[in-house]
N, C-alpha and C. Protein backbone atom coordinates (compact mmCIF):
# COMPACT_ATOMS: atom_id res chain seq x y z
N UNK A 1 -38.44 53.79 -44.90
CA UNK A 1 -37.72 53.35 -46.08
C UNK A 1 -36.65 52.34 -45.66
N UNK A 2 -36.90 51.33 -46.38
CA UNK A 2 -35.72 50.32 -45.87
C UNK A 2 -34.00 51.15 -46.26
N UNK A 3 -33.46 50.41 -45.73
CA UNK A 3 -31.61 51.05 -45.76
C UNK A 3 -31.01 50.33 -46.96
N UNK A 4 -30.15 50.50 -47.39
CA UNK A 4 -29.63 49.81 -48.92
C UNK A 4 -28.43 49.21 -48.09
N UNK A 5 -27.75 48.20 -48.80
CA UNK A 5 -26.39 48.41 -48.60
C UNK A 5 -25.18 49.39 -48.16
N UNK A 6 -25.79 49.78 -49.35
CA UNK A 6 -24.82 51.05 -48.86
C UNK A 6 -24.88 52.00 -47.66
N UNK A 7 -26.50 52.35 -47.27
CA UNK A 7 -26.64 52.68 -46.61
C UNK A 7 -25.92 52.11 -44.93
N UNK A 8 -26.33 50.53 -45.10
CA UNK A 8 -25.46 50.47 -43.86
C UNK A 8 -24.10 50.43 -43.53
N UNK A 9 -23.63 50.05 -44.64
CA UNK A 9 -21.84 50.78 -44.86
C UNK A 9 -21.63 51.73 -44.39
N UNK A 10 -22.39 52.96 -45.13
CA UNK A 10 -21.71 54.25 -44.31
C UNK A 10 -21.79 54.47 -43.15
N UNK A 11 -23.60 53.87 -42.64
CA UNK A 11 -23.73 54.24 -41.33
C UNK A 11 -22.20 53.89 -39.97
N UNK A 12 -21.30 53.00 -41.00
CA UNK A 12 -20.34 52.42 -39.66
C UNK A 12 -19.18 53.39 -40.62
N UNK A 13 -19.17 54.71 -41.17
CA UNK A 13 -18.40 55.41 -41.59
C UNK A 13 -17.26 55.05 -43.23
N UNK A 14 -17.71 53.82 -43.71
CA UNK A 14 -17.59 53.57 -44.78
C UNK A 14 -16.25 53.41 -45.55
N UNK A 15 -15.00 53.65 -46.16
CA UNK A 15 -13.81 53.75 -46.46
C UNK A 15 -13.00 54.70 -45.82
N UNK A 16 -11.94 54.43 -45.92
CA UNK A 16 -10.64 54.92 -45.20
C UNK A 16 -9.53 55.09 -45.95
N UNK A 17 -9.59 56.70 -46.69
CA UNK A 17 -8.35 57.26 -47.71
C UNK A 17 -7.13 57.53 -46.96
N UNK A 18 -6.29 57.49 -47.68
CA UNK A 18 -5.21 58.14 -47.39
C UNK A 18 -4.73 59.54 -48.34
N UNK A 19 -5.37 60.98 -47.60
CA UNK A 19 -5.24 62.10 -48.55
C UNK A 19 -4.14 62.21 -49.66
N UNK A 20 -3.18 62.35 -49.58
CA UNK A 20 -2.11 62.15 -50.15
C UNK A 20 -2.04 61.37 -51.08
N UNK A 21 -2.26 60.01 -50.96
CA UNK A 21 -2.23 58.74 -52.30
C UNK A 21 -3.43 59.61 -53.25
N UNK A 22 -4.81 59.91 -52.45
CA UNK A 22 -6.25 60.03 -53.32
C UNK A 22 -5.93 60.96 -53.74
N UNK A 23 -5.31 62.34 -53.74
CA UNK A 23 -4.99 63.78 -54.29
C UNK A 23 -4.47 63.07 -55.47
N UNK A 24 -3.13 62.58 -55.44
CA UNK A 24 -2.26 62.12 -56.76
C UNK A 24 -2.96 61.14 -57.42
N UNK A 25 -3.93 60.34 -56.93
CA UNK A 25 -4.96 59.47 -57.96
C UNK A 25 -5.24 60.57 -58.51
N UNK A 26 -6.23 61.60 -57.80
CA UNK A 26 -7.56 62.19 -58.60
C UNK A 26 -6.85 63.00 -59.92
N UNK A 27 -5.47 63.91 -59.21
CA UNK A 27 -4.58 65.00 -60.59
C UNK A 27 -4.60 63.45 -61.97
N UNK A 28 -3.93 62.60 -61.19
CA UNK A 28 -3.43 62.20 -62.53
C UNK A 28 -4.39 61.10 -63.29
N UNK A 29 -5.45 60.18 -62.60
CA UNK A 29 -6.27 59.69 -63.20
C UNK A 29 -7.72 60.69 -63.69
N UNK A 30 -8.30 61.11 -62.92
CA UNK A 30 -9.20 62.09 -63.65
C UNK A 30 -9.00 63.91 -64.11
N UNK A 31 -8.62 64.77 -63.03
CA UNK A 31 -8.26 65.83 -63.45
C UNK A 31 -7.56 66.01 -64.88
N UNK A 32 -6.87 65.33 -65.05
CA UNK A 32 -5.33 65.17 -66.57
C UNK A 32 -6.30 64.87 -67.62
N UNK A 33 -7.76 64.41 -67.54
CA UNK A 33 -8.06 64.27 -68.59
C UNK A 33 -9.30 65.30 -68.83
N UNK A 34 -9.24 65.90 -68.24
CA UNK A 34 -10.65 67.19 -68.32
C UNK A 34 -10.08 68.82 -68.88
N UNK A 35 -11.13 69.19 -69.28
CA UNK A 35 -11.06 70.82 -69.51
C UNK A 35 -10.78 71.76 -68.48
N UNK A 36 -9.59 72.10 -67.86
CA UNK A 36 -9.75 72.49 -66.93
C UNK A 36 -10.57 74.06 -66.90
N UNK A 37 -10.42 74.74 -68.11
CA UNK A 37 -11.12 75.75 -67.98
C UNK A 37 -12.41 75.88 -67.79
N UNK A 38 -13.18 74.81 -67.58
CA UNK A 38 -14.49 74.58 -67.05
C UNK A 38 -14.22 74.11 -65.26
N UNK A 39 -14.63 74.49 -64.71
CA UNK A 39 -14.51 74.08 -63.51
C UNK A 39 -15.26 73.39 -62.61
N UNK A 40 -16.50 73.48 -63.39
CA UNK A 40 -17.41 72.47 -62.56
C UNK A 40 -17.29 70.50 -62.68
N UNK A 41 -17.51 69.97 -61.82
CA UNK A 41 -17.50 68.77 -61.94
C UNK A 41 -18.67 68.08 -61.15
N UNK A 42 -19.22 67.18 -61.83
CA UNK A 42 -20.47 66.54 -61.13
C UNK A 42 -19.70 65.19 -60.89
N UNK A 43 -20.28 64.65 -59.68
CA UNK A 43 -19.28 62.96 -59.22
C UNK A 43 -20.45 62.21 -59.05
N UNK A 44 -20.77 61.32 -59.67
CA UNK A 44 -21.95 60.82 -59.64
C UNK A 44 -21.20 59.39 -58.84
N UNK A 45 -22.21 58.96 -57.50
CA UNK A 45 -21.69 57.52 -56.87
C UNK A 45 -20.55 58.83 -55.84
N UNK A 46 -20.91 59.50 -55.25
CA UNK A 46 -20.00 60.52 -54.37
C UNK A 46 -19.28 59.52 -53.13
N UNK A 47 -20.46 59.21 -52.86
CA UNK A 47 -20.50 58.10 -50.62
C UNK A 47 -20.64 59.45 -50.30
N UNK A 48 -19.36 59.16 -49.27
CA UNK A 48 -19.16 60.04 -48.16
C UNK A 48 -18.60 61.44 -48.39
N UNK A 49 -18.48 61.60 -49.92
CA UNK A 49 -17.69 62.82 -50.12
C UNK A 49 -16.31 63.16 -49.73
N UNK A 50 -15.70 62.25 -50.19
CA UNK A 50 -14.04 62.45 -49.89
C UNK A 50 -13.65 63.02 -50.99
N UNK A 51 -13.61 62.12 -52.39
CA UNK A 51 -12.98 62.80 -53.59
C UNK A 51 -13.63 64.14 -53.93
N UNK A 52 -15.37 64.58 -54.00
CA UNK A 52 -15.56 65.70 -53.88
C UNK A 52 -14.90 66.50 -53.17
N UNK A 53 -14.76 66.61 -51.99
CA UNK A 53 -13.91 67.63 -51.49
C UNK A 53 -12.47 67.83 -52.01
N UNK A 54 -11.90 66.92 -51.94
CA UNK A 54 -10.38 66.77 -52.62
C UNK A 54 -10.72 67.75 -53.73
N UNK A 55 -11.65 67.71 -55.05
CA UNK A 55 -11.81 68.47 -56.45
C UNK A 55 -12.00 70.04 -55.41
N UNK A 56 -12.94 70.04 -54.88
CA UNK A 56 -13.31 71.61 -53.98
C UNK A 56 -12.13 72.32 -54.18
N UNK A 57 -10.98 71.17 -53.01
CA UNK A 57 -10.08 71.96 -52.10
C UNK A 57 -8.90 72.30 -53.54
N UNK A 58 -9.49 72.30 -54.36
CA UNK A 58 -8.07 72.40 -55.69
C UNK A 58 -8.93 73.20 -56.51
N UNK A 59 -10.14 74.45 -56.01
CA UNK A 59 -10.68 74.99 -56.77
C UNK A 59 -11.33 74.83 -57.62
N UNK A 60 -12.37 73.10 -57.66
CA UNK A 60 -13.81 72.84 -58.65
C UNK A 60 -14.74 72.95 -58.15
N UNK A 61 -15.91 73.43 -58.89
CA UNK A 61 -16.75 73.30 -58.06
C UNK A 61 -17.64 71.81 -58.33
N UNK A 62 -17.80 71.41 -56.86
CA UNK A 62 -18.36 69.87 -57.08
C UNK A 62 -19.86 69.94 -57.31
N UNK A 63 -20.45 69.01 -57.62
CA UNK A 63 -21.79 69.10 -57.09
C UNK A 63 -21.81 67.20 -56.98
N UNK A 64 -21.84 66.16 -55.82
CA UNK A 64 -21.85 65.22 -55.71
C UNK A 64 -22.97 64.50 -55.67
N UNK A 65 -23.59 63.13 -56.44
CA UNK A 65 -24.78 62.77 -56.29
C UNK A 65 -24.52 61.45 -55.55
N UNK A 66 -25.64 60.71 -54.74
CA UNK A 66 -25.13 59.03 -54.38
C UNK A 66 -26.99 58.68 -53.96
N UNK A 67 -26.74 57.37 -54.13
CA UNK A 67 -28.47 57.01 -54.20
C UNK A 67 -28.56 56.69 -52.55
N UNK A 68 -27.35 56.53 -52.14
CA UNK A 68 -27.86 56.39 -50.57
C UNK A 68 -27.78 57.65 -49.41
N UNK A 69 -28.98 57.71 -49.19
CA UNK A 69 -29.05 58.95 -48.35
C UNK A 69 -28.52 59.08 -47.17
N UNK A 70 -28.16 57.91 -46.30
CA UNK A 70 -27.19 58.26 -45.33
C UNK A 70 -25.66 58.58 -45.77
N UNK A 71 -25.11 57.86 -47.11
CA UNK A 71 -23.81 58.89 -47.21
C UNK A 71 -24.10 60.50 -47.56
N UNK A 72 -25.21 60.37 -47.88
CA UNK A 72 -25.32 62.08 -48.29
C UNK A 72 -25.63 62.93 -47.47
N UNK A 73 -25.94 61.85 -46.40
CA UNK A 73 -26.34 62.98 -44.75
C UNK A 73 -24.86 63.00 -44.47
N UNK A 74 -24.02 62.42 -44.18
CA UNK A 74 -22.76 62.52 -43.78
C UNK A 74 -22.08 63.14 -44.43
N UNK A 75 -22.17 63.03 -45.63
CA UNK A 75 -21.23 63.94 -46.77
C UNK A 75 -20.96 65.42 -46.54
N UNK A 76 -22.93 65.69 -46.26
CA UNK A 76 -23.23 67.38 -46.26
C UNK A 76 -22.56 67.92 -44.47
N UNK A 77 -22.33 66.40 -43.60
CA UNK A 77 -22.11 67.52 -42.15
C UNK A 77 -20.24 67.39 -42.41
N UNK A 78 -19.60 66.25 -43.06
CA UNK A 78 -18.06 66.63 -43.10
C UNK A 78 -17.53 67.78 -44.04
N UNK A 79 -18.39 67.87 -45.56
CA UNK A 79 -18.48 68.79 -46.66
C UNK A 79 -19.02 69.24 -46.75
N UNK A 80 -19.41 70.51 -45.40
CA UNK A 80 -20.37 71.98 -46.02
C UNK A 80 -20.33 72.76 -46.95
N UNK A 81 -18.82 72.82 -47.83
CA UNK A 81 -18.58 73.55 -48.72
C UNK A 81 -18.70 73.02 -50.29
N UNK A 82 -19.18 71.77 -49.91
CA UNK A 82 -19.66 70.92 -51.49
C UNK A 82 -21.13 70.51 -51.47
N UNK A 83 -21.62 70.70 -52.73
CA UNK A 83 -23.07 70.49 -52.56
C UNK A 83 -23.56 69.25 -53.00
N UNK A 84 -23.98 68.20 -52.21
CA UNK A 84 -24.68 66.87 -52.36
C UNK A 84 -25.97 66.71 -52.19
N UNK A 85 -26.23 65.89 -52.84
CA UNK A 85 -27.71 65.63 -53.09
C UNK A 85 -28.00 64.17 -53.30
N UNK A 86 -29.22 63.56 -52.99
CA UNK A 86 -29.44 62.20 -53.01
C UNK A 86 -30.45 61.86 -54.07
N UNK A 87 -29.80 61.03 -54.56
CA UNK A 87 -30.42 61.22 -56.18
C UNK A 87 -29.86 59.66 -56.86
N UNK A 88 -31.00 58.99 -57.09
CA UNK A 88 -30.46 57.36 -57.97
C UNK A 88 -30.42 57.70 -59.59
N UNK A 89 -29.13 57.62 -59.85
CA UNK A 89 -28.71 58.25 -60.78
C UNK A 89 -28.52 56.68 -61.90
């Protein structure tokens, strides 16, 4: 299967958060506007699984999708505790 773009992005490890700034994005741009009494959240366009985990580590449960399968190989060995899947959404 040929590699996408994206695919070769991640392969060289892909963006570079700074936890702290992305936590206070995610509370106040997406969390602030959801139900929190539902807890699940699907992240469709995941990558590497950074913001999924961030939702995890604050008690959601993620389920992350991304059409390129090398971020989703990487996703699943940094985020064992979030469930990704490769899926062109």
């Amino acid at each position: 299967m040929k590699k996408t773009f994206y695919d070769r992005y991640y392969s060289t490890n892909g963006w570079n958060y700074d936890y702290e700034k992305e936590l206070e994005k995610l509370k106040n741009n997406v969390l602030s506007f959801i139900n929190t009494n539902n807890r699940n959240i699907i992240e469709i366009g995941c990558g590497l699984g950074f913001h999924s985990n961030l939702g995890c580590s604050m008690g959601y449960r993620i389920k992350g999708y991304d059409s390129s399968i090398v971020a989703i190989e990487r996703a699943t060995e940094r985020y064992p505790n979030v469930q990704f899947k490769h899926y062109d959404v």
